[in-house]
Protein backbone atom coordinates (compact mmCIF):
# COMPACT_ATOMS: atom_id res chain seq x y z
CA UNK A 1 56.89 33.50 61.46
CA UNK A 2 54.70 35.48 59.15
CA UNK A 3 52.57 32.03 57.88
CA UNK A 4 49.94 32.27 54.36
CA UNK A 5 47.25 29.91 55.10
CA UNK A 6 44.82 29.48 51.52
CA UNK A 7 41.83 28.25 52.34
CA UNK A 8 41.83 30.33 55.64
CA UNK A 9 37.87 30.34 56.00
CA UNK A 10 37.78 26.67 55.39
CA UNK A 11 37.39 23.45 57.85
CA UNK A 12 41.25 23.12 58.64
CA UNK A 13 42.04 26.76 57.77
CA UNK A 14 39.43 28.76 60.38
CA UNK A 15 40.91 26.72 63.14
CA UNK A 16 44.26 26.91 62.12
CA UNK A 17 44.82 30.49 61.60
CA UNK A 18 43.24 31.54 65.01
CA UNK A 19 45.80 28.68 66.22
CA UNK A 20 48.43 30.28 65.02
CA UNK A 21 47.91 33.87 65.80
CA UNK A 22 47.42 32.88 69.43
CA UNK A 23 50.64 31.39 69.38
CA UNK A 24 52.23 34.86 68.23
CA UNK A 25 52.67 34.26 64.70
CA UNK A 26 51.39 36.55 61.71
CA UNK A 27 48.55 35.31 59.65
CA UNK A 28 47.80 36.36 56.16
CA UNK A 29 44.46 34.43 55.25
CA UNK A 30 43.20 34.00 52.01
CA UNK A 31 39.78 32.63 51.22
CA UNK A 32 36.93 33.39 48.43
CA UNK A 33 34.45 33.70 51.34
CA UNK A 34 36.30 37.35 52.40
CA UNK A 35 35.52 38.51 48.35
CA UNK A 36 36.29 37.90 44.94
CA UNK A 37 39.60 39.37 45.49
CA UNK A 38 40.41 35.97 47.04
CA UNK A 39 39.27 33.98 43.88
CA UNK A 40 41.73 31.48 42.99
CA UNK A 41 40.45 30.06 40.36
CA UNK A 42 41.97 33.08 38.13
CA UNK A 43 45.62 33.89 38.29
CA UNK A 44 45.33 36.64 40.80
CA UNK A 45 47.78 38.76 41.07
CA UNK A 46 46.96 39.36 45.18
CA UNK A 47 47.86 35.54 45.86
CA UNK A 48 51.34 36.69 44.25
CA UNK A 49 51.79 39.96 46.56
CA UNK A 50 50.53 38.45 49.81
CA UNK A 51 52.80 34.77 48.95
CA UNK A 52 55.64 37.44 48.45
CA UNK A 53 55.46 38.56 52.17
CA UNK A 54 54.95 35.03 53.81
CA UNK A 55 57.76 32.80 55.56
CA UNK A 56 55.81 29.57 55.27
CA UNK A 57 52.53 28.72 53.36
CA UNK A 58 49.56 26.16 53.25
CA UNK A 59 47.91 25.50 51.15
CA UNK A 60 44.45 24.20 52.35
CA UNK A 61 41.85 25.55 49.40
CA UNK A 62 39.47 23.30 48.12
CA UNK A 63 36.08 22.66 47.24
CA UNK A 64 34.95 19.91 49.21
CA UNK A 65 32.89 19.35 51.87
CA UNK A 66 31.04 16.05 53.90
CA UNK A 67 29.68 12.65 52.69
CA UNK A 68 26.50 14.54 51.29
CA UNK A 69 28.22 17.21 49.30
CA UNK A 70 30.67 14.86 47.56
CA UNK A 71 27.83 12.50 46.81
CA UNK A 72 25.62 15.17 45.35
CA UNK A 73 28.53 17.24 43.54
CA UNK A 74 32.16 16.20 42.99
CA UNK A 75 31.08 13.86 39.54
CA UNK A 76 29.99 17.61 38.13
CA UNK A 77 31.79 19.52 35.94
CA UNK A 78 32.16 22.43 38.16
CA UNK A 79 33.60 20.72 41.11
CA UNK A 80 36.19 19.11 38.91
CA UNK A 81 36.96 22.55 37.36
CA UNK A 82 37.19 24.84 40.35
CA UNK A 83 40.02 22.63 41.87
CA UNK A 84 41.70 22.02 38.44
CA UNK A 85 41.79 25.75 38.16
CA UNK A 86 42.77 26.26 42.15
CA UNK A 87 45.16 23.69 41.43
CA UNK A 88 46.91 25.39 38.35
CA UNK A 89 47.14 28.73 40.02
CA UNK A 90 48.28 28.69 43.33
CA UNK A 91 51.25 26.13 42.43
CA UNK A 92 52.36 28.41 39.94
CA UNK A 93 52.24 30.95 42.77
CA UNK A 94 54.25 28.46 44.78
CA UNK A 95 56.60 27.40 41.80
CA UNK A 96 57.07 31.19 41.14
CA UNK A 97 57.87 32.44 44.36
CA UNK A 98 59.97 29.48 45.83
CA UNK A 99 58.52 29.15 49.12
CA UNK A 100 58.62 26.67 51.55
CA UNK A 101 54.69 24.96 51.65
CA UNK A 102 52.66 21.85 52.95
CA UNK A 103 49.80 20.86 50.49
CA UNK A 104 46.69 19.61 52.23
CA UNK A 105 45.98 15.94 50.66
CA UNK A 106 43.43 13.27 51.86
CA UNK A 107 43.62 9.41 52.53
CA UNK A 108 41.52 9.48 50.30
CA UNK A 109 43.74 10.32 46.92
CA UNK A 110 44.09 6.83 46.29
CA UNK A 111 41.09 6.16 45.63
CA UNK A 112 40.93 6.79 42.01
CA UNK A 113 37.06 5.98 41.57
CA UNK A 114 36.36 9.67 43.17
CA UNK A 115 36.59 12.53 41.47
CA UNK A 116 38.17 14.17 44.77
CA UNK A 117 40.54 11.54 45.48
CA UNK A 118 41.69 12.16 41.78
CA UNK A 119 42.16 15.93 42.22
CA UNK A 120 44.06 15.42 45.91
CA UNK A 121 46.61 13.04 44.07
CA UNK A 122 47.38 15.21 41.36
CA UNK A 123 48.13 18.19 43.84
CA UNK A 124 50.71 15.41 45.52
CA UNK A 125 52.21 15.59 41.93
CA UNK A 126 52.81 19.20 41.72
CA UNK A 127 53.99 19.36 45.39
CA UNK A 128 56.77 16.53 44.96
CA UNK A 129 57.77 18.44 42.03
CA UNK A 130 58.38 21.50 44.01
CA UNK A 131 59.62 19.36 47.08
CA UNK A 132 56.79 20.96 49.21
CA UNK A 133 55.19 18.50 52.08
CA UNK A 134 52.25 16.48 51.42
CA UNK A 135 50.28 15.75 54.17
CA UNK A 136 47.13 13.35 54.36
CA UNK A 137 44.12 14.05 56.22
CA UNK A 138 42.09 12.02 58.38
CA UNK A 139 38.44 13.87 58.60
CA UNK A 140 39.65 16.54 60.47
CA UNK A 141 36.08 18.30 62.46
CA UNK A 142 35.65 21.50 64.27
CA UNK A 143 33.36 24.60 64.12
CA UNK A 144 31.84 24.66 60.59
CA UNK A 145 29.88 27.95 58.92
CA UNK A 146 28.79 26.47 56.08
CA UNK A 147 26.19 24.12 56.80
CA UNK A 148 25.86 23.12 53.06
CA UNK A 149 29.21 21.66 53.27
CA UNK A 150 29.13 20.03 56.78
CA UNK A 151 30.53 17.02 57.75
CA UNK A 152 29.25 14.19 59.62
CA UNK A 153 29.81 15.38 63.34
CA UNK A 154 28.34 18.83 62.86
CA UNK A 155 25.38 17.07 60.55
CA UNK A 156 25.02 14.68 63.34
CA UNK A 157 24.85 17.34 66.70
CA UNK A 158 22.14 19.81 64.89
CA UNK A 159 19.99 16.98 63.69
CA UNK A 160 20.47 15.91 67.50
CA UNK A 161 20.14 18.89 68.43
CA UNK A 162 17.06 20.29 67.09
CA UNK A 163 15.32 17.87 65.43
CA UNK A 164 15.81 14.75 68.39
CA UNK A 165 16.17 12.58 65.58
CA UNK A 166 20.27 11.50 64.01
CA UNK A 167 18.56 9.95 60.70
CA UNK A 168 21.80 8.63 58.95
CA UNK A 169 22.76 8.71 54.74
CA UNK A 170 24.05 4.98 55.55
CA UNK A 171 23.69 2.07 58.22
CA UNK A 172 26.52 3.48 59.54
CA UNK A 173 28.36 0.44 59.26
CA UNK A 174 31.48 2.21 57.83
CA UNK A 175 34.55 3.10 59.69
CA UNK A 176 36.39 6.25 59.88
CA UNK A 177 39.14 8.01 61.77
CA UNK A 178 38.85 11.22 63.42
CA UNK A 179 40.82 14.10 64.45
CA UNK A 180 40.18 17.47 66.51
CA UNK A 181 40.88 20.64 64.44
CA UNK A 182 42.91 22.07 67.33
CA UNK A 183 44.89 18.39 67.44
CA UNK A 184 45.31 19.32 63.22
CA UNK A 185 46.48 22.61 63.92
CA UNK A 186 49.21 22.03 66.01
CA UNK A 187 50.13 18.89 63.83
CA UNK A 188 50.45 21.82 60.96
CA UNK A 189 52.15 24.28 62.79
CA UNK A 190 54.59 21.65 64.25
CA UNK A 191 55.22 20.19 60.51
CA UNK A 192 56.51 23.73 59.61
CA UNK A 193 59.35 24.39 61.95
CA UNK A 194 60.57 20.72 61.17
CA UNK A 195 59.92 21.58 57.47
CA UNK A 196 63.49 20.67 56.14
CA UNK A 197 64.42 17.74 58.55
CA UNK A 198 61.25 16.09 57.30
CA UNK A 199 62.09 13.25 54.13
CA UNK A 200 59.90 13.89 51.37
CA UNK A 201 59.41 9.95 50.61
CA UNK A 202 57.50 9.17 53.96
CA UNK A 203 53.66 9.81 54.04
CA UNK A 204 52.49 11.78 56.69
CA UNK A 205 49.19 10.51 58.02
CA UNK A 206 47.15 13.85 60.03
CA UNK A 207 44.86 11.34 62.26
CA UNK A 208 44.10 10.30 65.63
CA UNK A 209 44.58 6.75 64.39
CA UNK A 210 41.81 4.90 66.14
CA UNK A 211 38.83 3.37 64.03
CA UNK A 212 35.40 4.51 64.61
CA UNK A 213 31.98 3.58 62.53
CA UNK A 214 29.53 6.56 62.06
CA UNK A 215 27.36 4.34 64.40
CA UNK A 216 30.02 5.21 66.73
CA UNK A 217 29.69 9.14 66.07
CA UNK A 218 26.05 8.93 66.54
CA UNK A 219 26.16 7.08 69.53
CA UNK A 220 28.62 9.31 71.11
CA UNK A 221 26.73 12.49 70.50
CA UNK A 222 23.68 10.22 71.85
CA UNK A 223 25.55 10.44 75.10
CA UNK A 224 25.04 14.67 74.69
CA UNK A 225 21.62 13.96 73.82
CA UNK A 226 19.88 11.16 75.26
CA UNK A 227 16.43 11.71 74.11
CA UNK A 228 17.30 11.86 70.31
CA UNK A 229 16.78 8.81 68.34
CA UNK A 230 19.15 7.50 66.41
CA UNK A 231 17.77 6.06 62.62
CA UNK A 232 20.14 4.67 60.49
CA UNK A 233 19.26 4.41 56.83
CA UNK A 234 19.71 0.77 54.91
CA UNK A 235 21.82 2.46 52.00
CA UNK A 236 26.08 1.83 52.37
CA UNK A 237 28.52 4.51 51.91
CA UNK A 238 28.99 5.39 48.49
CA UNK A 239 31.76 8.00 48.71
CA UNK A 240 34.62 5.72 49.83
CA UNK A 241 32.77 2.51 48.53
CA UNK A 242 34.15 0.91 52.24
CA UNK A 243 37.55 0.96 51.27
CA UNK A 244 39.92 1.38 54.28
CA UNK A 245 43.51 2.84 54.22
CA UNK A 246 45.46 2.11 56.78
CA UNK A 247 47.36 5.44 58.10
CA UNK A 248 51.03 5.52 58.06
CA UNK A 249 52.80 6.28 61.69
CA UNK A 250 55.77 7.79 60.94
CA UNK A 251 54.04 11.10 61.83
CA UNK A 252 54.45 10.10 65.49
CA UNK A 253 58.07 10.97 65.27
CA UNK A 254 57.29 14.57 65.39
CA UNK A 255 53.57 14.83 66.93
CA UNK A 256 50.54 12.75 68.80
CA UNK A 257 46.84 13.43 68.95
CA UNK A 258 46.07 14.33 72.49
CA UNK A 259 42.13 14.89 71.95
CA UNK A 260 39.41 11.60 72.09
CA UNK A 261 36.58 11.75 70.07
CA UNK A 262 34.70 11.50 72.99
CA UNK A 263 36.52 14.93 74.00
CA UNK A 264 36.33 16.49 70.43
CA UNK A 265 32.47 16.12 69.76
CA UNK A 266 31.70 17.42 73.58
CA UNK A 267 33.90 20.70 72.40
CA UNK A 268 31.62 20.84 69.32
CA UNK A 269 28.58 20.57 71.07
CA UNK A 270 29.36 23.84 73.13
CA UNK A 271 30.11 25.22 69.66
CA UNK A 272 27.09 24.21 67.59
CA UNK A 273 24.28 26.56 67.04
């Protein structure tokens, strides 16, 4: 299949187009971090001639990033805009060109307190109006570049790493589930072929659906790194306020995780710098 993935440099994208093209599929990527000829938060007229070519798209563009980059940014006006404006374009793209497309959500869109979580569900709008596939995501980790936008795992192995001290944003108390970007990409690539046997009114949950608390994480990558301290802080998460979704399982019907967290932050050790 010749596959568009948007958001190609990104968290789920990276991992997920290097998936794909070792499975023998054709990868157009498009991401602002090749050039501003990938800016989506114009029309641009490339999106159009590159969506033309493409079998299947997904669309995976945001800006986002951890705990500490929502915190510090997503209540500012130009989070909220670039998304609105990422939003607007590439679903006219997809509205335009009438192609098949899974639009990257979170569990977190119902939580209408976050500006993110606000954004995600209005994309869930546009796709159902397009009958495109939402799918939910679970903080998905892997390899990240940009350290500005890290998540918790990759924040957690460098400060490990090369500090010998995990000093937490929170006590850690909070609980989260996890899943392997190579676990994701499969998920993705398997939600494609299945496409138009798939009924738009069932959520599909992208998790490994076991609950872990950051003081989990921490301890874990402990177990890579024995002489780092671990130092929680006394503050509570702030993001998600604590509030816990519970994932639907009807995903199972077509896919299952295969990689532990134990498994997935060992992998990201080897990869961290």
């Amino acid at each position: 299949m010749k596959y568009l993935v948007i958001g190609s440099g990104g968290q789920i994208g990276a991992p997920l187009v290097e998936f794909l093209e070792e499975k023998g599929h054709e990868v157009f990527g498009f991401d602002v971090v090749n050039g501003s000829q990938f800016d989506l938060r114009t029309k641009n007229d490339l999106l159009y001639d590159v969506m033309a070519q493409a079998d299947f798209v997904f669309f995976l563009a945001c800006d986002v990033g951890g705990s500490r980059y929502l915190a510090k940014y997503q209540h500012t006006f130009d989070f909220i805009h670039n998304n609105v404006q990422i939003l607007e374009n590439v679903f006219e793209a997809l509205h335009t060109l009438q192609k098949p497309f899974i639009y990257a959500s979170s569990q977190m869109s119902n939580m209408t307190y976050s500006p993110y979580g606000l954004i995600k569900s209005l994309g869930e709008l546009y796709t159902r109006q397009l009958n495109g596939l939402v799918v939910k995501f679970w903080n998905v980790y892997g390899p990240e570049k940009d350290l500005e936008k890290a998540h918790v795992i990759t924040d957690f192995i460098l400060k490990a790493k090369h500090t010998g001290v995990i000093d937490m944003l929170t006590d850690g108390t909070e609980v989260r589930q996890f899943l392997h970007a190579k676990d994701c990409s499969r998920c993705l690539e398997t939600l494609s072929h299945k496409y138009s046997e798939i009924p738009r009114d069932q959520e599909l949950h992208i998790t490994n659906f076991e609950w872990n608390s950051i003081l989990d994480v921490a301890a874990e990558i402990n177990n890579c790194f024995p002489d780092a301290q671990i130092t929680p802080s006394s503050k509570k998460d702030m993001v998600q306020r604590d509030k816990r979704n519970e994932p639907d399982s009807f995903i199972l019907k077509y896919w299952k995780p295969e990689i532990s967290l134990a498994e997935g932050i060992k992998d990201m050790v080897r990869h961290c710098g």
